[in-house]
C-alpha atoms as a PDB file:
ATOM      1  CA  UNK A   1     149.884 129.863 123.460  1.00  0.00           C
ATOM      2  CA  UNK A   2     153.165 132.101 123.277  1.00  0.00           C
ATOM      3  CA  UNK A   3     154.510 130.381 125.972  1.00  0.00           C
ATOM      4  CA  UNK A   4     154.802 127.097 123.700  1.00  0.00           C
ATOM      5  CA  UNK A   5     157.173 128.607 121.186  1.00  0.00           C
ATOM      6  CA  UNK A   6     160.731 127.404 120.851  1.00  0.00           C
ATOM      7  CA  UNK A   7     163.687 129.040 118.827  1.00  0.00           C
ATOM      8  CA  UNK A   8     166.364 127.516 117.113  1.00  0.00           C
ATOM      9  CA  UNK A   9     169.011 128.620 114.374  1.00  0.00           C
ATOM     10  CA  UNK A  10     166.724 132.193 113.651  1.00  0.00           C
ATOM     11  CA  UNK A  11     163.478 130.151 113.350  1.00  0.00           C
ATOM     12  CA  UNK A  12     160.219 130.453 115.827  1.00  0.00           C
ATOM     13  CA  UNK A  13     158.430 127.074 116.018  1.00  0.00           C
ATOM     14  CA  UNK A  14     155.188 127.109 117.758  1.00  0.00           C
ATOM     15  CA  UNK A  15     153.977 124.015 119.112  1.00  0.00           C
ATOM     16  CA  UNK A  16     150.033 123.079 119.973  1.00  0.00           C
ATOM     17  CA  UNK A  17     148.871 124.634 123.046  1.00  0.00           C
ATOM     18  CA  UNK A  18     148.036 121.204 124.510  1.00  0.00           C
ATOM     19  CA  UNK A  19     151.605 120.044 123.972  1.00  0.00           C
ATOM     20  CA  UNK A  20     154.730 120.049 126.558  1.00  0.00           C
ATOM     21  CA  UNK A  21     158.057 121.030 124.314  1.00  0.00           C
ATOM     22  CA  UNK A  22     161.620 120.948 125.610  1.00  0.00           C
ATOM     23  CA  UNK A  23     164.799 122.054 123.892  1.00  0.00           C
ATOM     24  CA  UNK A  24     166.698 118.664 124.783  1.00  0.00           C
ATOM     25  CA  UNK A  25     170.038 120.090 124.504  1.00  0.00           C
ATOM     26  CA  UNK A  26     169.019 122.836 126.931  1.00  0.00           C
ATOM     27  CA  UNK A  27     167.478 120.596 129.722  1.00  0.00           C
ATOM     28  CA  UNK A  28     169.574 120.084 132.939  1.00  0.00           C
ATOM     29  CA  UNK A  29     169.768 116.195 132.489  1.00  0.00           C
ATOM     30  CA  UNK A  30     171.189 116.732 129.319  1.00  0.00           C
ATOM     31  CA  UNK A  31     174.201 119.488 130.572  1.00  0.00           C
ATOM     32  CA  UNK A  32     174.970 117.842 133.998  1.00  0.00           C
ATOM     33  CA  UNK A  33     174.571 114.224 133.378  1.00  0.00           C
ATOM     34  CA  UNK A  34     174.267 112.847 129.458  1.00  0.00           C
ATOM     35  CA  UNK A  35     176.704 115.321 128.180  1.00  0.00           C
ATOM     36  CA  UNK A  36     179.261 113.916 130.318  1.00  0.00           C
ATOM     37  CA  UNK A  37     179.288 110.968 127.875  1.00  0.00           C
ATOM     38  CA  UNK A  38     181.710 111.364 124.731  1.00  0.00           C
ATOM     39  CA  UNK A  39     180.116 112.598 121.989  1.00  0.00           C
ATOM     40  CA  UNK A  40     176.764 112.730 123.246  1.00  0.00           C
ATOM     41  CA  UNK A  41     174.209 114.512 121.409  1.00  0.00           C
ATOM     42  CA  UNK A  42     170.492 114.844 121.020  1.00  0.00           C
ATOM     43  CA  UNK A  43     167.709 116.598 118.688  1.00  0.00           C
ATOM     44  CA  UNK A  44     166.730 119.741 119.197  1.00  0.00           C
ATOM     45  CA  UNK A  45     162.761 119.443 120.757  1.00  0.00           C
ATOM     46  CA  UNK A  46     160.651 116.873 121.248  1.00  0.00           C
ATOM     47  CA  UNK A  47     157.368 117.588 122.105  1.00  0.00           C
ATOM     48  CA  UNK A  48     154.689 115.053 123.682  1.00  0.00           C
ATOM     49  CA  UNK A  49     151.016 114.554 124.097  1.00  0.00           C
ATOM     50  CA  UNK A  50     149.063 112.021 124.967  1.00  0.00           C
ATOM     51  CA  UNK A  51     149.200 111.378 121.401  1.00  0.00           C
ATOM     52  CA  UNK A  52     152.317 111.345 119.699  1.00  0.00           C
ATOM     53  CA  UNK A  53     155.776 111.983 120.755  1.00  0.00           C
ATOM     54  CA  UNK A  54     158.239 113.587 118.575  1.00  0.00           C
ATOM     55  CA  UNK A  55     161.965 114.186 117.638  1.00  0.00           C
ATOM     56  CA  UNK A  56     162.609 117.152 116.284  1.00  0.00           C
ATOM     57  CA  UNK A  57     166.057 118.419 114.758  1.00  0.00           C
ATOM     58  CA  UNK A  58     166.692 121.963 112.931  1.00  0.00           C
ATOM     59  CA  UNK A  59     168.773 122.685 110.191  1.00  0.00           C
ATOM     60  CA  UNK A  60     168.227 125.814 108.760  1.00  0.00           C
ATOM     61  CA  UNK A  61     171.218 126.480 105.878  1.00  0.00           C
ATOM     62  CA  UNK A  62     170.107 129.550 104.468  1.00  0.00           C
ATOM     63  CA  UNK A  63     172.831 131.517 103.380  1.00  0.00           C
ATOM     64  CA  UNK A  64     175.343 128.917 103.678  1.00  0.00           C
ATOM     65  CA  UNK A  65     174.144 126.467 101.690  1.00  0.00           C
ATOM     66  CA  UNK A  66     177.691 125.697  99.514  1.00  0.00           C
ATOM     67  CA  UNK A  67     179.203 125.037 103.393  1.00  0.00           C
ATOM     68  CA  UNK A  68     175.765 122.136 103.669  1.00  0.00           C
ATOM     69  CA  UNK A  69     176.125 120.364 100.339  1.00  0.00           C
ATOM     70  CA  UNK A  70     178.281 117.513 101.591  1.00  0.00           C
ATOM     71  CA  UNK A  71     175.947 117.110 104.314  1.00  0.00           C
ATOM     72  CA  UNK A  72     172.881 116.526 102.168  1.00  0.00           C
ATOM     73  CA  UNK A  73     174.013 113.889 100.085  1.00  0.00           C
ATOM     74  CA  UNK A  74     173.320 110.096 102.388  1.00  0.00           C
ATOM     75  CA  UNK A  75     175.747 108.279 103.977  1.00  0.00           C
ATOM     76  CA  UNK A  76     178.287 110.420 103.972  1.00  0.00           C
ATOM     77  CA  UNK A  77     179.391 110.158  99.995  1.00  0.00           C
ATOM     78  CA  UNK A  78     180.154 113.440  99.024  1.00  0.00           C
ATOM     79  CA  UNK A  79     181.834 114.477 102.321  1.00  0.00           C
ATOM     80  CA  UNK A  80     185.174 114.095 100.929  1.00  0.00           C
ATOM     81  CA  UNK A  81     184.339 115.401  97.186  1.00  0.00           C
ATOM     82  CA  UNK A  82     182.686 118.432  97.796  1.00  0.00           C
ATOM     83  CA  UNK A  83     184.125 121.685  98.432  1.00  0.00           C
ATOM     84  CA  UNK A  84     183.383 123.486 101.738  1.00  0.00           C
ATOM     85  CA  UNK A  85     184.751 125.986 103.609  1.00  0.00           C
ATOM     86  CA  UNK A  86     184.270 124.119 106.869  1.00  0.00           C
ATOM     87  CA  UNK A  87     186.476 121.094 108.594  1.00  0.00           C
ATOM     88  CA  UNK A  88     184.200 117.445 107.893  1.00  0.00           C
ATOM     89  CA  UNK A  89     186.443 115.528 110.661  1.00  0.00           C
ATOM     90  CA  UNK A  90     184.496 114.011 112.654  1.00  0.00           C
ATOM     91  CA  UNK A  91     181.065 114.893 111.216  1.00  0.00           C
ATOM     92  CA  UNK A  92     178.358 113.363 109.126  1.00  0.00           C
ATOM     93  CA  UNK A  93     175.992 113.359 106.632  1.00  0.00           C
ATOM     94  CA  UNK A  94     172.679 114.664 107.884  1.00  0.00           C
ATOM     95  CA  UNK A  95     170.879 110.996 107.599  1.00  0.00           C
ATOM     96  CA  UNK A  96     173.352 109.768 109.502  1.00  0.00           C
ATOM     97  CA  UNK A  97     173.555 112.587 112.367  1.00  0.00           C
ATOM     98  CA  UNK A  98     169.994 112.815 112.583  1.00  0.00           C
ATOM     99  CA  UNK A  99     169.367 108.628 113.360  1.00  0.00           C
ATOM    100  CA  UNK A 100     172.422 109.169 115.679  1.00  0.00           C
ATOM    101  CA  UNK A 101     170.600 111.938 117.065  1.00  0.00           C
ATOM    102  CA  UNK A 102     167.533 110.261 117.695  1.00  0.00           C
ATOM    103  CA  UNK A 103     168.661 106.721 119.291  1.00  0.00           C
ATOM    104  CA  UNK A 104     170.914 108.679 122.050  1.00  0.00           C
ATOM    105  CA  UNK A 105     168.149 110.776 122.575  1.00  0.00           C
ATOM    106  CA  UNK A 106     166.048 107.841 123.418  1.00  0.00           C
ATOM    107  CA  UNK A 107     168.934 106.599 125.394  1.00  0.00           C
ATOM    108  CA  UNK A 108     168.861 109.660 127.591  1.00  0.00           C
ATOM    109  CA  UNK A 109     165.492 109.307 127.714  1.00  0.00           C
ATOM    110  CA  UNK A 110     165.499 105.776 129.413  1.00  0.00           C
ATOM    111  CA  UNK A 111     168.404 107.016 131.027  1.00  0.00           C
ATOM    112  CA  UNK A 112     167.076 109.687 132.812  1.00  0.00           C
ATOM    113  CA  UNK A 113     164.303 106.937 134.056  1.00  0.00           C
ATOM    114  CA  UNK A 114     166.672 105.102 136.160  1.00  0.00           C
ATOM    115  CA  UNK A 115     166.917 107.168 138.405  1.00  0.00           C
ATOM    116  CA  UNK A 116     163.426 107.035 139.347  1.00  0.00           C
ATOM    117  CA  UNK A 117     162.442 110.797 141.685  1.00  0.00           C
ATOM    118  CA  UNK A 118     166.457 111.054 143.041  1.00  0.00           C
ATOM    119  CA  UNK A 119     167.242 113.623 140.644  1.00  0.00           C
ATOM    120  CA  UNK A 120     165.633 117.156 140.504  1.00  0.00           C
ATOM    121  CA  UNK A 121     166.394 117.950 137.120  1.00  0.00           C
ATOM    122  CA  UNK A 122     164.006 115.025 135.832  1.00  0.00           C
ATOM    123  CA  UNK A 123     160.885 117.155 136.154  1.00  0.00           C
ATOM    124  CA  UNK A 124     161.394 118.608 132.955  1.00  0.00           C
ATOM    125  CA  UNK A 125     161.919 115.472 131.425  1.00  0.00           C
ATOM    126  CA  UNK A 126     158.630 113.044 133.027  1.00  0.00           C
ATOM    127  CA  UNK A 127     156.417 113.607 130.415  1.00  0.00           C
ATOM    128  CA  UNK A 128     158.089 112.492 127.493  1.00  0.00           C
ATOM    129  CA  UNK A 129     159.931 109.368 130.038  1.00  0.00           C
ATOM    130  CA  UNK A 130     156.323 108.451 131.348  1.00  0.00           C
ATOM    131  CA  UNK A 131     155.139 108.178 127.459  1.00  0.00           C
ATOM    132  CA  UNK A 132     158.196 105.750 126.170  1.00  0.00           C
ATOM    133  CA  UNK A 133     157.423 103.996 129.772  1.00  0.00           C
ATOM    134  CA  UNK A 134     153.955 102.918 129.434  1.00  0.00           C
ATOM    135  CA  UNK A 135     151.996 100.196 127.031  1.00  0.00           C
ATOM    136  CA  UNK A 136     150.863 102.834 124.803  1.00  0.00           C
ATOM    137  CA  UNK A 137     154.275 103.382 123.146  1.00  0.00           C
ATOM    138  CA  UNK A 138     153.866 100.109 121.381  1.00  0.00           C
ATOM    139  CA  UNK A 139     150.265 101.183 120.357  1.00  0.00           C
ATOM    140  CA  UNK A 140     150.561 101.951 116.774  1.00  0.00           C
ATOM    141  CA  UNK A 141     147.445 104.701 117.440  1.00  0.00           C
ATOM    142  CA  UNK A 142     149.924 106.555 119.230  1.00  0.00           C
ATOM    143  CA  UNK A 143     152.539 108.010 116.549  1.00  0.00           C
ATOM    144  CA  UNK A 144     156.107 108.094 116.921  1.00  0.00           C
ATOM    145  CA  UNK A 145     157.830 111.326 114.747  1.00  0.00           C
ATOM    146  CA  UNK A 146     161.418 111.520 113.589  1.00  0.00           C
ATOM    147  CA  UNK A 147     161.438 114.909 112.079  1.00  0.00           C
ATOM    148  CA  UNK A 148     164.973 116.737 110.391  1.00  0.00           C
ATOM    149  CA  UNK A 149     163.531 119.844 109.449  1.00  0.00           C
ATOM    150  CA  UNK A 150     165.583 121.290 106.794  1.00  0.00           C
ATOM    151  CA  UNK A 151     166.040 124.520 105.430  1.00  0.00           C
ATOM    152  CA  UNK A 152     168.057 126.002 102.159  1.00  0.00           C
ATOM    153  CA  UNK A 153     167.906 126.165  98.641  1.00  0.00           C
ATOM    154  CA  UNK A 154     169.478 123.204  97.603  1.00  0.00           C
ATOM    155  CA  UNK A 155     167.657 122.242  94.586  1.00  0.00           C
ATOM    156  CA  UNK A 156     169.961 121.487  91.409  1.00  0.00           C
ATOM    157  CA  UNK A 157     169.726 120.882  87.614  1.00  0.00           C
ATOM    158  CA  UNK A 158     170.078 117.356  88.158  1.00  0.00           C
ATOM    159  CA  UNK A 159     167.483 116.880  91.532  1.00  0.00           C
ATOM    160  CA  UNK A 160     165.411 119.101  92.870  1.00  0.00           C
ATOM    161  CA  UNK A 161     164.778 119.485  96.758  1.00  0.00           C
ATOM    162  CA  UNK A 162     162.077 117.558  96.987  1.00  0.00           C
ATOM    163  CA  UNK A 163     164.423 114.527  95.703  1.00  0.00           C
ATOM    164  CA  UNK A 164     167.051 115.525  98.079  1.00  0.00           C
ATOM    165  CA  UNK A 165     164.680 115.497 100.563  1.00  0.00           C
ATOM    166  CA  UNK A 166     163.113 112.042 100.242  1.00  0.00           C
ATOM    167  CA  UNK A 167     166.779 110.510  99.425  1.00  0.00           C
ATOM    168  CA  UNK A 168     167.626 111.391 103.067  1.00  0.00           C
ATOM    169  CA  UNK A 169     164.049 110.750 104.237  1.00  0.00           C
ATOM    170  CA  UNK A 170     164.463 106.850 103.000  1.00  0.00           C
ATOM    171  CA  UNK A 171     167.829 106.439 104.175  1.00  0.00           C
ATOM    172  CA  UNK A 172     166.800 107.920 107.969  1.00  0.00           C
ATOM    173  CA  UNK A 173     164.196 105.467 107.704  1.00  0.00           C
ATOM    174  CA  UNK A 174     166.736 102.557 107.309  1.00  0.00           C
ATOM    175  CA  UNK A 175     168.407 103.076 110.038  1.00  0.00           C
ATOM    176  CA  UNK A 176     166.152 104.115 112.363  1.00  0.00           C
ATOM    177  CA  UNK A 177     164.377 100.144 111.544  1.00  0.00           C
ATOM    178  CA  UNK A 178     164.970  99.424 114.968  1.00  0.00           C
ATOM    179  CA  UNK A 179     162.349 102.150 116.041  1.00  0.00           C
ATOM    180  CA  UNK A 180     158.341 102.084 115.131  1.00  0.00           C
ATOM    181  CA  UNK A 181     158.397 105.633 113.564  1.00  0.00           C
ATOM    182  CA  UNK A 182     157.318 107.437 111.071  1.00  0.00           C
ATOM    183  CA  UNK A 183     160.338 109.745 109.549  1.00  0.00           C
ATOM    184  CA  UNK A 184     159.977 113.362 107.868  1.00  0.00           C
ATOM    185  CA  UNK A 185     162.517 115.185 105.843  1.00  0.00           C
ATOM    186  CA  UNK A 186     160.430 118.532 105.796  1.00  0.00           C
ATOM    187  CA  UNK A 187     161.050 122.513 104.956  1.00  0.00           C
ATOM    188  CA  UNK A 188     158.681 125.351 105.636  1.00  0.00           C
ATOM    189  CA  UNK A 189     156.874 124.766 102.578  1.00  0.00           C
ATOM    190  CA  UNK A 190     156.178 121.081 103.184  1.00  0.00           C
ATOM    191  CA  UNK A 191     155.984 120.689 107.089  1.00  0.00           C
ATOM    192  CA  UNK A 192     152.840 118.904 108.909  1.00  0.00           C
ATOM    193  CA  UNK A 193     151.042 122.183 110.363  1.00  0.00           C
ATOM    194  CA  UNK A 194     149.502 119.619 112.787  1.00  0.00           C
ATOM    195  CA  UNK A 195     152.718 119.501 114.785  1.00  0.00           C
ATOM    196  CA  UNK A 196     154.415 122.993 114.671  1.00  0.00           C
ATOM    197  CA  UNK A 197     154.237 126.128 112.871  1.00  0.00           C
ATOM    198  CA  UNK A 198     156.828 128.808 111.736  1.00  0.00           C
ATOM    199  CA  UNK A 199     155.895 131.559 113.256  1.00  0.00           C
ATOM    200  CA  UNK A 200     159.197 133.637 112.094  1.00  0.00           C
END
């Protein structure tokens, strides 16, 4: 069961023995091939079963939450009104990065089908091609996650996390319409155990 734990930004995440789990951005399909589009990017993991498929994307802010706040606030309306130490150009709010995220991750996905057995690389990517390829992706028994797992203490006098949470929970869900998913704005004290665990 070791084997099936993945890091990303200081946190362990183990994943069900019976799943297969890639780092996307780490896959050879995504550096020699999708990256070569502009601003190409993907989630962090996405695991598969027979099951479920998910998107998973990490964003642990602990410690630099002042640097985050812009980024928690939907559709990018406090990018330009809130302080940070860090340039915005070019970036957005995390409801908006993480549907972005998502769709050209599918994209790679069907991508990566094209090309049928002519590339090596797509070994590590057949499971979770052969599950958006076949009838049971349009069976609703077989879930579909969009999960932005998020990190920080960014609760205020005026909303607490949880509210923060579900405000960019609702507006992920909007645009990510096009997809049958379920979306999850989760931190370590909230996330499905059924799917990952922290495990540092």
């Amino acid at each position: 069961m070791e084997n099936n734990v993945r890091e990303e930004s200081g946190l362990k995440f183990q994943f069900p023995e019976n799943e297969t789990v890639i780092k996307f951005d780490d896959t050879k399909f995504y550096r020699d091939y999708f990256n070569k589009l502009p601003n190409a990017k993907g989630v962090d993991f996405i695991s598969v079963d027979k099951y479920k498929i998910a998107f998973i994307e990490v964003k642990n802010c602990i410690g630099d939450e002042g640097n985050c706040r812009w980024r928690i606030a939907p559709n990018n309306q406090k990018r330009n009104k809130t302080h940070t130490s860090v340039n915005v150009e070019g970036r957005d709010s995390l409801d908006i990065e993480m549907a972005q995220k998502t769709a050209m991750t599918i994209a790679a996905l069907i991508g990566a089908k094209s090309f049928g057995d002519t590339k090596e690389c797509l070994c590590e990517l057949r499971e979770y091609i052969q599950f958006l390829s076949k009838d049971a992706f349009s069976d609703n028994s077989k879930k579909k996650y969009v999960i932005l797992f998020l990190e920080g203490d960014f609760g205020g006098k005026t909303r607490s996390k949880k509210m923060i949470m579900k405000a960019l929970q609702d507006s992920i869900n909007k645009k990510l319409k096009w997809i049958n998913c379920r979306v999850s704005v989760v931190d370590s004290d909230t996330y499905n155990t059924k799917l990952f665990q922290i495990v540092s």
